[in-house]
C-alpha atoms as a PDB file:
ATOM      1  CA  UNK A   1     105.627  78.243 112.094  1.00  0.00           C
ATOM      2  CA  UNK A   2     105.313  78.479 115.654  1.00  0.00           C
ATOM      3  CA  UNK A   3     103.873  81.692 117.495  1.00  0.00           C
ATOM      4  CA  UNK A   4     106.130  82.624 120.164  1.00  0.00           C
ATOM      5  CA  UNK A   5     108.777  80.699 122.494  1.00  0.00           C
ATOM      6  CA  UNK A   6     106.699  79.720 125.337  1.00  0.00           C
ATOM      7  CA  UNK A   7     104.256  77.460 122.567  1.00  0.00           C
ATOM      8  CA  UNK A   8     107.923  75.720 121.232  1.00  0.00           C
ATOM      9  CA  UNK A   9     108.019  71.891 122.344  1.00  0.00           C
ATOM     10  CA  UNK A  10     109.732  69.724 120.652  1.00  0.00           C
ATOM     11  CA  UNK A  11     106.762  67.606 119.137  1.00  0.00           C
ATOM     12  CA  UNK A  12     105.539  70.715 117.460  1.00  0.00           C
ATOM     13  CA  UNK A  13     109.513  71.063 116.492  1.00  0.00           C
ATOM     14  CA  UNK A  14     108.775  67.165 114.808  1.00  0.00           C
ATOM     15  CA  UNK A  15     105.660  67.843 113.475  1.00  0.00           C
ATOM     16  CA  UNK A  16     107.391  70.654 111.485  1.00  0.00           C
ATOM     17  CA  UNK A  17     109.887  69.331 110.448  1.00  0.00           C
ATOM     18  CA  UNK A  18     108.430  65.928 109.570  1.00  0.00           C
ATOM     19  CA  UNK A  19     105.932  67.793 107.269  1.00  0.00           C
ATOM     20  CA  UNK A  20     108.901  69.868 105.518  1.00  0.00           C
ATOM     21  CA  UNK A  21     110.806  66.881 104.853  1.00  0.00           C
ATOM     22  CA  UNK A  22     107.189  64.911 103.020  1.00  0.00           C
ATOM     23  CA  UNK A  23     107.071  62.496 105.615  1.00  0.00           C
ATOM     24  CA  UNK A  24     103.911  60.907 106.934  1.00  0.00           C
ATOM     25  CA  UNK A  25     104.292  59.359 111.034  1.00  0.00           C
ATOM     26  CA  UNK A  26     105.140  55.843 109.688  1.00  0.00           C
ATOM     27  CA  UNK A  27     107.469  56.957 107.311  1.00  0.00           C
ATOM     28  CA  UNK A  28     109.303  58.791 109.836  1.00  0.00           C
ATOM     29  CA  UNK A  29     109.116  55.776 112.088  1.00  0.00           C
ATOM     30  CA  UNK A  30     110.694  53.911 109.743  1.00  0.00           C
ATOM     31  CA  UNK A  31     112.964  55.826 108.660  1.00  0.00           C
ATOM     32  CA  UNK A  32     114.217  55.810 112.173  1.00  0.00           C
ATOM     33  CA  UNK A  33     113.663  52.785 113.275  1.00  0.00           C
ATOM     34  CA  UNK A  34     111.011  53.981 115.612  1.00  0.00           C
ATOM     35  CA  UNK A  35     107.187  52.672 116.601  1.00  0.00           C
ATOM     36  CA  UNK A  36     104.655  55.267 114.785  1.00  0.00           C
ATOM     37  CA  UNK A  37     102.993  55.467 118.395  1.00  0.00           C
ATOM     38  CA  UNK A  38     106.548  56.882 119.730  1.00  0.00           C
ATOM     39  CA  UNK A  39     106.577  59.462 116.831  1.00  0.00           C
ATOM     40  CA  UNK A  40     102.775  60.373 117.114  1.00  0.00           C
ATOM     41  CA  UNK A  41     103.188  60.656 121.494  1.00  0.00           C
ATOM     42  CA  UNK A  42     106.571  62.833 120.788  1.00  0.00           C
ATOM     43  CA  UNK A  43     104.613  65.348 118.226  1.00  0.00           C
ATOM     44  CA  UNK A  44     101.315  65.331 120.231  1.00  0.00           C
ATOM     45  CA  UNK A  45     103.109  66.502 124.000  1.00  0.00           C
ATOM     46  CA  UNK A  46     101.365  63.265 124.762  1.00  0.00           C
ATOM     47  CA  UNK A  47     104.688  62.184 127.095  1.00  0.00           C
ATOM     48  CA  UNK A  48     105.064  63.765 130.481  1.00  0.00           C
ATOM     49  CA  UNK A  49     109.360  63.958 129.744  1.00  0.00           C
ATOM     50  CA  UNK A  50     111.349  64.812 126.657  1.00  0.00           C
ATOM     51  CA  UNK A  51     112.366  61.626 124.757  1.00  0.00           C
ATOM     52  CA  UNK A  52     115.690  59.932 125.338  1.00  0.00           C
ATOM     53  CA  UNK A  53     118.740  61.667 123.069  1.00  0.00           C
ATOM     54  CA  UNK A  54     118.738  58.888 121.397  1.00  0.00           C
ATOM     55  CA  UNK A  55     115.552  58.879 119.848  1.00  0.00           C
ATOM     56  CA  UNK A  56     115.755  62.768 119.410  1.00  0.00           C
ATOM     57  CA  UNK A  57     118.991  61.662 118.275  1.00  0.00           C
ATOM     58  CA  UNK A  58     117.098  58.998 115.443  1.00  0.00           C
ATOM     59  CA  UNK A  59     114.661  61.418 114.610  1.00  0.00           C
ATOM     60  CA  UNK A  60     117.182  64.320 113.532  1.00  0.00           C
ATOM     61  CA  UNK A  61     119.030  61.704 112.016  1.00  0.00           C
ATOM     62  CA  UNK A  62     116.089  60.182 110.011  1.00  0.00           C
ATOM     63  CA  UNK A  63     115.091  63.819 109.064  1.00  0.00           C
ATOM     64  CA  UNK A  64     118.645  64.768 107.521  1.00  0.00           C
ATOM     65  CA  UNK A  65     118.979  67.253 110.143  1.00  0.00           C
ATOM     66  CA  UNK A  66     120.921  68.620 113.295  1.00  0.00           C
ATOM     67  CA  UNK A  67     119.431  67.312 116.621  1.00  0.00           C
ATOM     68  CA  UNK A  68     119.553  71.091 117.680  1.00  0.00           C
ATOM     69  CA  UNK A  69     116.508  72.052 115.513  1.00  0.00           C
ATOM     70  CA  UNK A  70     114.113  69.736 117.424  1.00  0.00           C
ATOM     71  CA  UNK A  71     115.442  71.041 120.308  1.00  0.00           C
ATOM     72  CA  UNK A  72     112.892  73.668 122.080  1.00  0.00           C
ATOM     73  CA  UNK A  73     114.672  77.128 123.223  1.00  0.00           C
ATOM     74  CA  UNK A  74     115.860  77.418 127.166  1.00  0.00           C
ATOM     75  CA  UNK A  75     113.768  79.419 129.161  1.00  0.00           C
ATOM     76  CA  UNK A  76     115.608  82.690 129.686  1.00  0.00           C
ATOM     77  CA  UNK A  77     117.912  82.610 132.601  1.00  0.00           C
ATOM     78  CA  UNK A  78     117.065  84.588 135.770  1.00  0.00           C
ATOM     79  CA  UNK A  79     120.165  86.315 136.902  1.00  0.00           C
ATOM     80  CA  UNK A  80     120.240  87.274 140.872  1.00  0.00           C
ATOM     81  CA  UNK A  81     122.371  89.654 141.875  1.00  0.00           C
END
């Protein structure tokens, strides 16, 4: 899937699953009640912030899966002591 944590973002999360589930851009659009050009910005990094939970939310939703699997990992914490 995807090579390490550091390349995770959540369009290449989308893209993934999108392709798993069959589903071309407009379906997926569609299907969530989404523009194709919000679909095709989310899965290319083309936005410069993560989309609002409520389109990750549609998305997931649209998909048949939990919101937490387009979800990129945290960054690892940095403890200070």
């Amino acid at each position: 899937m995807i090579d390490s944590d550091a390349d995770v973002t959540i369009g290449k999360l989308l893209r993934w699953e999108r392709v798993r589930a069959g589903l071309t851009q407009r379906q997926l659009a569609q299907k969530a009640g989404l523009d194709e050009v919000t679909v095709n910005h989310i899965e290319n990094d083309k936005r410069k912030r993560r989309p609002h939970p409520s389109t990750t939310h549609k998305l997931a939703d649209a998909l048949g899966i939990p919101v937490e699997r387009l979800l990129p990992p945290s960054p690892p914490s940095r403890g200070y002591s």
